[in-house]
Protein backbone atom coordinates (compact mmCIF):
# COMPACT_ATOMS: atom_id res chain seq x y z
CA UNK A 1 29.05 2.08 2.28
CA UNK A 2 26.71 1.56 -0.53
CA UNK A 3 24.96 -1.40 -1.64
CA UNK A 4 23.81 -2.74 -4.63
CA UNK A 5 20.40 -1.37 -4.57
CA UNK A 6 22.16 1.73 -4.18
CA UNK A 7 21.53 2.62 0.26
CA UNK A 8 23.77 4.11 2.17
CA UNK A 9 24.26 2.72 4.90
CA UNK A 10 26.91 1.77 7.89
CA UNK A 11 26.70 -1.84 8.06
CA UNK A 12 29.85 -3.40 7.47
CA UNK A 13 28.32 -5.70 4.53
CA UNK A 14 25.64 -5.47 1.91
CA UNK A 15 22.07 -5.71 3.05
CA UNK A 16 21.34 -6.60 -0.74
CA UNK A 17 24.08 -9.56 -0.66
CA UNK A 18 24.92 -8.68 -4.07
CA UNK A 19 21.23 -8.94 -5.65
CA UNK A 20 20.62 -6.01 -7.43
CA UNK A 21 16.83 -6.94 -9.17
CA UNK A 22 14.32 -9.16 -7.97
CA UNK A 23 14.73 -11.40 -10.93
CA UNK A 24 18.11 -12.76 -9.72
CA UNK A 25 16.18 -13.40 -6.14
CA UNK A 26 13.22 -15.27 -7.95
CA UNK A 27 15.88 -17.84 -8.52
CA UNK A 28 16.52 -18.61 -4.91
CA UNK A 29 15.91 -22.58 -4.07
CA UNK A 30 14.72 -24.29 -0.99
CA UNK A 31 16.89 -26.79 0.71
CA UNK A 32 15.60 -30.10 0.60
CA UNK A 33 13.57 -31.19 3.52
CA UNK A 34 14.71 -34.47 6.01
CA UNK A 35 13.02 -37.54 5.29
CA UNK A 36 10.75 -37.56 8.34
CA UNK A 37 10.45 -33.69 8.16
CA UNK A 38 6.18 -33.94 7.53
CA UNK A 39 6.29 -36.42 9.87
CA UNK A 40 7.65 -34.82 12.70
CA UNK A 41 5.35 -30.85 12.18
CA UNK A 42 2.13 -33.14 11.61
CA UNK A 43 3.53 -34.99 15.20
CA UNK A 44 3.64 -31.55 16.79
CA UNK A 45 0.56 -29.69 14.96
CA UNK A 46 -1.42 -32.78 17.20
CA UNK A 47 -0.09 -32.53 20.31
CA UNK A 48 -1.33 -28.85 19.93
CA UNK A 49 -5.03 -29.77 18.95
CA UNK A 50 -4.60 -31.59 21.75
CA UNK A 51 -3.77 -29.01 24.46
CA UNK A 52 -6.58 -27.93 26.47
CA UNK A 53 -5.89 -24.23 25.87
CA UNK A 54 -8.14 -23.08 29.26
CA UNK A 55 -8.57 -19.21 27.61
CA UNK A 56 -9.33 -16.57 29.93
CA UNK A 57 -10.79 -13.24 28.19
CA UNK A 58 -9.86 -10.31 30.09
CA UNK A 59 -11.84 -6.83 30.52
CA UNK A 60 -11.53 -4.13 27.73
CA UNK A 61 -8.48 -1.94 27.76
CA UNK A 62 -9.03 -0.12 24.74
CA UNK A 63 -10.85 0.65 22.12
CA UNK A 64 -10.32 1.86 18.50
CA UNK A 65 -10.67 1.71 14.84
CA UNK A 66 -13.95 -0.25 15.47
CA UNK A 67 -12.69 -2.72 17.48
CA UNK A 68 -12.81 -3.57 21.90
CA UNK A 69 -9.45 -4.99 22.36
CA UNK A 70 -9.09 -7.25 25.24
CA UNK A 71 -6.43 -8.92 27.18
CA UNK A 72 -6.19 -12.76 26.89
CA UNK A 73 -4.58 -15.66 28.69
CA UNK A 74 -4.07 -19.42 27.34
CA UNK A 75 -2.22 -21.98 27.78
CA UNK A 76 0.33 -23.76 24.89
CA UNK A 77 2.12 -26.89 24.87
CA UNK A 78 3.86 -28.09 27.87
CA UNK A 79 1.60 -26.57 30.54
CA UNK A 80 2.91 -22.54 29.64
CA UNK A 81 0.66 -19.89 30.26
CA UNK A 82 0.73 -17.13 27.73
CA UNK A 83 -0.96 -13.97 26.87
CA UNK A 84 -1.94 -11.35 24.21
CA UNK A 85 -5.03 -9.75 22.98
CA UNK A 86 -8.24 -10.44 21.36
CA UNK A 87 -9.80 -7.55 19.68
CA UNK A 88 -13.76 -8.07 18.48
CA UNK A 89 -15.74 -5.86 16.65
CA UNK A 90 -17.60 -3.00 18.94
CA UNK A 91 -20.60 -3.42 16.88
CA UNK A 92 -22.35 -6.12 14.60
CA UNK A 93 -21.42 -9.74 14.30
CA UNK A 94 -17.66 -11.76 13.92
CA UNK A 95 -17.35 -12.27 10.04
CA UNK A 96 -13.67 -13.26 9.85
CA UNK A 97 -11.13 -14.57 12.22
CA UNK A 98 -7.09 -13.65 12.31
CA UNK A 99 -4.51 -14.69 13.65
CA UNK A 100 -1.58 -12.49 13.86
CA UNK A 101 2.23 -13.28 14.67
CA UNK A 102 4.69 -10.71 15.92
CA UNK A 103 8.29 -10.00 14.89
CA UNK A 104 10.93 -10.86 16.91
CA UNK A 105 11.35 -8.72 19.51
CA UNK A 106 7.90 -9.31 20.82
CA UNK A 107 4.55 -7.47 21.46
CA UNK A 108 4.40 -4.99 24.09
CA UNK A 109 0.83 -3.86 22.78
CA UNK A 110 -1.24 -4.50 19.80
CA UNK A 111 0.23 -1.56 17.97
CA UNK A 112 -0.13 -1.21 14.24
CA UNK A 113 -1.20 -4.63 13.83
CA UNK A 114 -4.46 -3.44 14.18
CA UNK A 115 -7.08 -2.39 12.63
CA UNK A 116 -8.29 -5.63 11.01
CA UNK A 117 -7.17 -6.56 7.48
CA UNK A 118 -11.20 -6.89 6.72
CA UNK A 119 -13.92 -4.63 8.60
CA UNK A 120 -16.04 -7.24 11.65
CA UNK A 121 -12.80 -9.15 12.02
CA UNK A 122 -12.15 -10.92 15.29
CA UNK A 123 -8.21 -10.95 15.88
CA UNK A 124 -6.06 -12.44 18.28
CA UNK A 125 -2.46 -10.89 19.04
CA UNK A 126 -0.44 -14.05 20.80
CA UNK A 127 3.02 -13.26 22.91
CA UNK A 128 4.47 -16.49 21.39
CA UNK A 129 6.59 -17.91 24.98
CA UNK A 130 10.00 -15.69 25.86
CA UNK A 131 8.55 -12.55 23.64
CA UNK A 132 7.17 -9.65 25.05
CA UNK A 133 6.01 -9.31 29.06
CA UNK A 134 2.61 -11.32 28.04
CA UNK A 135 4.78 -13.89 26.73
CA UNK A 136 7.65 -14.01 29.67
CA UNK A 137 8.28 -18.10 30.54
CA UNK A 138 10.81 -17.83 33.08
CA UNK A 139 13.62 -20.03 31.50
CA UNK A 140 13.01 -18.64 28.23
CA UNK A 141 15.53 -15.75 27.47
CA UNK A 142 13.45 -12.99 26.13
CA UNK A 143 16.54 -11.25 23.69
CA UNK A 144 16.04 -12.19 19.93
CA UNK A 145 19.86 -13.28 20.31
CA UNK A 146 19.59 -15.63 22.94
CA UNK A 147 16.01 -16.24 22.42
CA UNK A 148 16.55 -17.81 19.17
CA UNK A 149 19.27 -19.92 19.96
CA UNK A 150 17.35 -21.63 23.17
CA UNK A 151 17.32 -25.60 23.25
CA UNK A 152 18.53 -25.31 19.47
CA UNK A 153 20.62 -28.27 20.35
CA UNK A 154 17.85 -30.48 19.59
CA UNK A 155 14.87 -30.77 17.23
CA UNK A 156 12.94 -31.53 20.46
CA UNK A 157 13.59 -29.06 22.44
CA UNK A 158 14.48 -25.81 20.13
CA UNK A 159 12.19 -22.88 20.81
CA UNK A 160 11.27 -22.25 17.24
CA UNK A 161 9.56 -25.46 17.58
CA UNK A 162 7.31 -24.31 20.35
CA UNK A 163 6.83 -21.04 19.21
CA UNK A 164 5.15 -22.45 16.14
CA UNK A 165 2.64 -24.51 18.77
CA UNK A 166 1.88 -21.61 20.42
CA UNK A 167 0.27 -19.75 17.46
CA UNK A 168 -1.72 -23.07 16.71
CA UNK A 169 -2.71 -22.48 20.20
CA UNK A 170 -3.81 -19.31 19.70
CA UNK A 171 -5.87 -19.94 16.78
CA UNK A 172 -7.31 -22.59 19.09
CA UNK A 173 -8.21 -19.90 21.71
CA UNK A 174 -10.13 -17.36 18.82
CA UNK A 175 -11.94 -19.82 17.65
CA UNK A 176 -12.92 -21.44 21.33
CA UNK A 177 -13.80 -17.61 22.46
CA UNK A 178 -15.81 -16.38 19.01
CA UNK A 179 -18.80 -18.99 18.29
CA UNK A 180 -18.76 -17.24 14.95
CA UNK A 181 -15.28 -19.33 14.48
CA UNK A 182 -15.98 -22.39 16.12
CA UNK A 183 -16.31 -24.38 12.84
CA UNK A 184 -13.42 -23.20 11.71
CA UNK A 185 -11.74 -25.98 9.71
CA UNK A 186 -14.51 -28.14 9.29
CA UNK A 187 -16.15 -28.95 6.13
CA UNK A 188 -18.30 -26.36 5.24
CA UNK A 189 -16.95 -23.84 7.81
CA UNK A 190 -14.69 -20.67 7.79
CA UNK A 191 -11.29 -20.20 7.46
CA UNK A 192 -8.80 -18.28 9.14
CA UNK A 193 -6.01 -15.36 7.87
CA UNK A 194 -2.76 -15.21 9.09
CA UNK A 195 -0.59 -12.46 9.17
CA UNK A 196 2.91 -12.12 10.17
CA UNK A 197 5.81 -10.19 9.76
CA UNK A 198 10.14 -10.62 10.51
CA UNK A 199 10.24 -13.67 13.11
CA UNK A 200 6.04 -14.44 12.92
CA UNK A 201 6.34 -14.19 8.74
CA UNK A 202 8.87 -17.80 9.37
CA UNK A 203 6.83 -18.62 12.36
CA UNK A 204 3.69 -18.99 9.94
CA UNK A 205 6.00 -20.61 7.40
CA UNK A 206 6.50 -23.44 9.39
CA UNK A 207 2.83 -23.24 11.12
CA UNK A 208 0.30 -23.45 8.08
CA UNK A 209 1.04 -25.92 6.13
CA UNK A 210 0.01 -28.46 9.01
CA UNK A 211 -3.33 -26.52 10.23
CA UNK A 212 -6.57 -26.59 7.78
CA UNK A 213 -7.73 -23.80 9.98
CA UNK A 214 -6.56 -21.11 7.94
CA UNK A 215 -7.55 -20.27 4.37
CA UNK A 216 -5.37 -17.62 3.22
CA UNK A 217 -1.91 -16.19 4.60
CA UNK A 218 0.36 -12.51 4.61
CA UNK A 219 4.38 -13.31 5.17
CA UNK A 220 6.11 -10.06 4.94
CA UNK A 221 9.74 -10.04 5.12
CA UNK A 222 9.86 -13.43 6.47
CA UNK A 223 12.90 -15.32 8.33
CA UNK A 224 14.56 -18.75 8.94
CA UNK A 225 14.59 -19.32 4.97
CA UNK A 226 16.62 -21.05 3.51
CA UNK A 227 19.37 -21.66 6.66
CA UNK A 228 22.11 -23.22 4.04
CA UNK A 229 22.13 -20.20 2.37
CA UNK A 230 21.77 -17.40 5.12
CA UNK A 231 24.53 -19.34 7.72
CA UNK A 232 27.68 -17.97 5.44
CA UNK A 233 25.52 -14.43 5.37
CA UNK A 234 26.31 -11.82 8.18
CA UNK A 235 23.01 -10.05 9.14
CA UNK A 236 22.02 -7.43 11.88
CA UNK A 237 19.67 -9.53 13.05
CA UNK A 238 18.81 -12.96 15.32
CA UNK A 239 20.45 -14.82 11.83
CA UNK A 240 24.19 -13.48 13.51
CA UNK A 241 23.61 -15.23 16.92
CA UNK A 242 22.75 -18.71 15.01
CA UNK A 243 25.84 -18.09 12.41
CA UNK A 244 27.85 -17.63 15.28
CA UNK A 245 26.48 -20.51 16.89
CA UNK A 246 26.49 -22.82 14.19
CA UNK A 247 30.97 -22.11 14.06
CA UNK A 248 31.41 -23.18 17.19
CA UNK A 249 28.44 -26.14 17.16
CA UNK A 250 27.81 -27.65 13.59
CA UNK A 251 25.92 -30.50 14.60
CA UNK A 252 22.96 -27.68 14.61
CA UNK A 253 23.11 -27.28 10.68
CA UNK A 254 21.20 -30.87 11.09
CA UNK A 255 18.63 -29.10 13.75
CA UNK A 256 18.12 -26.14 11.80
CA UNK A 257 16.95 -28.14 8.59
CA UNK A 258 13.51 -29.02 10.14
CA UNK A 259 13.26 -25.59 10.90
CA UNK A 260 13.68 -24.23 7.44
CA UNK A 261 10.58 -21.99 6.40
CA UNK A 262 11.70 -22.22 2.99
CA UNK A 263 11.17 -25.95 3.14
CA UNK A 264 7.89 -25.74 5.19
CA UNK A 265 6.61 -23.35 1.90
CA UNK A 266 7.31 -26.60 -0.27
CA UNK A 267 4.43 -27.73 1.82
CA UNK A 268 2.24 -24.38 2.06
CA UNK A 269 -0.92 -24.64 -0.15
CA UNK A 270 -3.14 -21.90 0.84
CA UNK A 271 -3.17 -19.06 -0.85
CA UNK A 272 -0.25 -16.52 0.33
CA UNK A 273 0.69 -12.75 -0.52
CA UNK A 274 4.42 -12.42 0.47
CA UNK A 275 5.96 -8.93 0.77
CA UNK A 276 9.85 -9.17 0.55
CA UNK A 277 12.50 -6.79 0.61
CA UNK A 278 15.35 -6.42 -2.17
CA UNK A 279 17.31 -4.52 0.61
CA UNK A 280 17.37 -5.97 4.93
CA UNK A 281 20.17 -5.70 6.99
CA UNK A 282 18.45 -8.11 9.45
CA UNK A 283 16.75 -11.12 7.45
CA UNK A 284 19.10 -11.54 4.35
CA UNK A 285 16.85 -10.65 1.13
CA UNK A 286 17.57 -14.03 -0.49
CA UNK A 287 16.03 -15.76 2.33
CA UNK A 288 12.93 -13.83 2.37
CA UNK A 289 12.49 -14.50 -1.57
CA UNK A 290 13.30 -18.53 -0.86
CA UNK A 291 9.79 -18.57 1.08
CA UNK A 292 7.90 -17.27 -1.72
CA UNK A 293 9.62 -18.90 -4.64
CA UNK A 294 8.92 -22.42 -2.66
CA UNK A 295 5.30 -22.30 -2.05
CA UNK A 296 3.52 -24.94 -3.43
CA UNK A 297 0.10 -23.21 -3.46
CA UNK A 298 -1.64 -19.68 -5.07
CA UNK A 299 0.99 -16.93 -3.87
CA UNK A 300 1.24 -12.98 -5.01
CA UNK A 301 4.07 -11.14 -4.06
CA UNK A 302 4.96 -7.28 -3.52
CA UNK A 303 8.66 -6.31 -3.30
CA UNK A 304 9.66 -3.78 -1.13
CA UNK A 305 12.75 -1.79 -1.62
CA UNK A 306 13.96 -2.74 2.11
CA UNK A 307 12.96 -3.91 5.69
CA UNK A 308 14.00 -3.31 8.87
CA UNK A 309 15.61 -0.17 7.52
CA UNK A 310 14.13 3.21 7.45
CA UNK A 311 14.15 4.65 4.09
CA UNK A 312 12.55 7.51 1.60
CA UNK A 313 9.11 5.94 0.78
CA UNK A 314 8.91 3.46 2.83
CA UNK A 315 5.19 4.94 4.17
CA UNK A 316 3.98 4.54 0.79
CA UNK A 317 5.09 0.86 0.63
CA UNK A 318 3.20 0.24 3.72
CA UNK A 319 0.02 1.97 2.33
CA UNK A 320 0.35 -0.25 -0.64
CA UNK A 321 0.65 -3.42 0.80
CA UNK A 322 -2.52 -2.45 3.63
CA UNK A 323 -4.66 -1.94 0.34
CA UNK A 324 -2.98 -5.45 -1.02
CA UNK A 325 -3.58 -7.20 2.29
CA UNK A 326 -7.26 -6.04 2.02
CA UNK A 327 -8.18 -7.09 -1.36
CA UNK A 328 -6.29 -10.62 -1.21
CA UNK A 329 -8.12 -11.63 1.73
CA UNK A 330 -11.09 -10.01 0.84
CA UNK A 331 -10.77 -12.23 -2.33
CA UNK A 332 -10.01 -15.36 -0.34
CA UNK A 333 -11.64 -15.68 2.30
CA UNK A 334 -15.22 -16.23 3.12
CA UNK A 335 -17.40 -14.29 5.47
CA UNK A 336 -19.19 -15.78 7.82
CA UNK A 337 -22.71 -15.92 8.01
């Protein structure tokens, strides 16, 4: 089947959902947000602060590109224990801080998240709870499918919620274990990059706009935007488990609207380079584009010719966007020291 971007493909639907140029996407809207939607994410952003996050650093299990990349322990909100990493420069001081969110699916290792976007970075790698074996919780399924659709009958309880707590957690925990950090926030003080890509790219959607922490952000390909428009959208991805869902349970379209990162972007101030895809099988394109069109603060974006598809070029896209990553936080954020 071919698409209207012009991929072959054997999906049984268009990964481009009929947008053939990124000018048709720029139009995209975000859904209106409830009327207690700030409300409720600054409610949850401080019960976060307020978790004592007990971080254990862990020997070094490997080293590369500069960095010694430990493992790391913490607890998140509601007593759970999670893990990751926490890579530090091998030589000379912490100069900027990262946090980095994983796509869904999980973090077996740090991977190609690292090296640093900018050289005597201090980065921490969280297993956000049900994702990956450092981020196993017991009655958490740990299959994007299921995963995504745990406790989604309520705003309280729905995993996406939690999720989003654990990477304020994390950032908690880097800035707790690197003195460098510790003022991060605070008047004067440095601020934090976020990266994340797929599931962490919506994850940080909803995340930043509540934490003053960070100072610049990277969204590539990012998902849960704009959930009135993806729900009538088959996808490849997580999105098909919650459209199915959401047939046989609509009272979840009234869930899923606090959990909308276009909407959360509406709130998004800090800076943000967004790298979307005109062509995904998995996070439907228009989605993606929602996010960017709705932030309310500086934003840049690249457009890639697909994600979560492997395609002619695609190495040079992701050589590009490393050297864009670099310069816009580079540009953005300050060193420390």
């Amino acid at each position: 089947m071919a698409s209207s971007v012009a991929f072959s493909h054997d999906f049984p639907f268009d990964p481009a959902y009929g947008y053939d140029a990124p000018d048709a996407l720029l139009g995209v809207p975000a859904p209106s947000a409830p009327g207690d939607f700030d409300a409720f994410w600054r409610g949850r952003f401080a019960r976060a602060r307020a978790v004592d996050t007990r971080p254990v650093l862990g020997p070094v299990e490997e080293e590369r590109d500069g960095l010694r990349i430990h493992g790391v322990t913490y607890t998140s909100v509601g007593g759970v224990r999670l893990g990751g990493w926490l890579a530090l420069p091998a030589e000379g001081p912490v100069r900027y801080g990262f946090v980095v969110g994983h796509g869904y699916g999980g973090r077996q290792e740090p991977g190609r998240d690292l090296p640093a976007p900018l050289p005597g970075a201090a980065v921490i790698l969280p297993c956000v709870r049900g994702m990956g074996e450092r981020g196993r919780v017991h009655s958490i399924p740990d299959l994007a499918d299921a995963h995504v659709l745990h406790g989604i009958g309520s705003r309280e309880s729905y995993v996406i919620g939690d999720c989003a707590a654990d990477l304020w957690c994390a950032a908690s925990v880097l800035t707790a274990l690197v003195p460098e950090l510790a003022e991060a926030g605070q008047p004067g003080g440095p601020r934090l990059g976020y990266l994340g890509e797929s599931f962490g790219g919506g994850l940080g959607a909803l995340a930043l706009p509540w934490d003053d922490r960070f100072g610049a952000a990277q969204l590539t390909v990012p998902t849960f935007g704009n959930h009135p428009l993806r729900l009538p959208l088959p996808c490849a991805g997580s999105g098909e488990a919650v459209r199915a869902h959401q047939r046989e349970h609509p009272e979840v379209t009234e869930v899923l609207r606090y959990f909308d990162a276009a909407t959360a972007a509406t709130r998004l101030t800090l800076p943000t380079l967004v790298a979307a895809a005109l062509f995904d099988p998995s996070v439907p394109p228009p989605g993606q584009f929602a996010v960017y069109n709705a932030l309310a603060g500086e934003r840049e974006l690249q457009v890639l010719k697909a994600g979560h598809f492997a395609y002619r070029g695609m190495t040079a896209e992701a050589a590009e966007l490393a050297a864009n990553r670099t310069r816009f936080f580079g540009e953005r954020l300050t060193a420390v020291g």
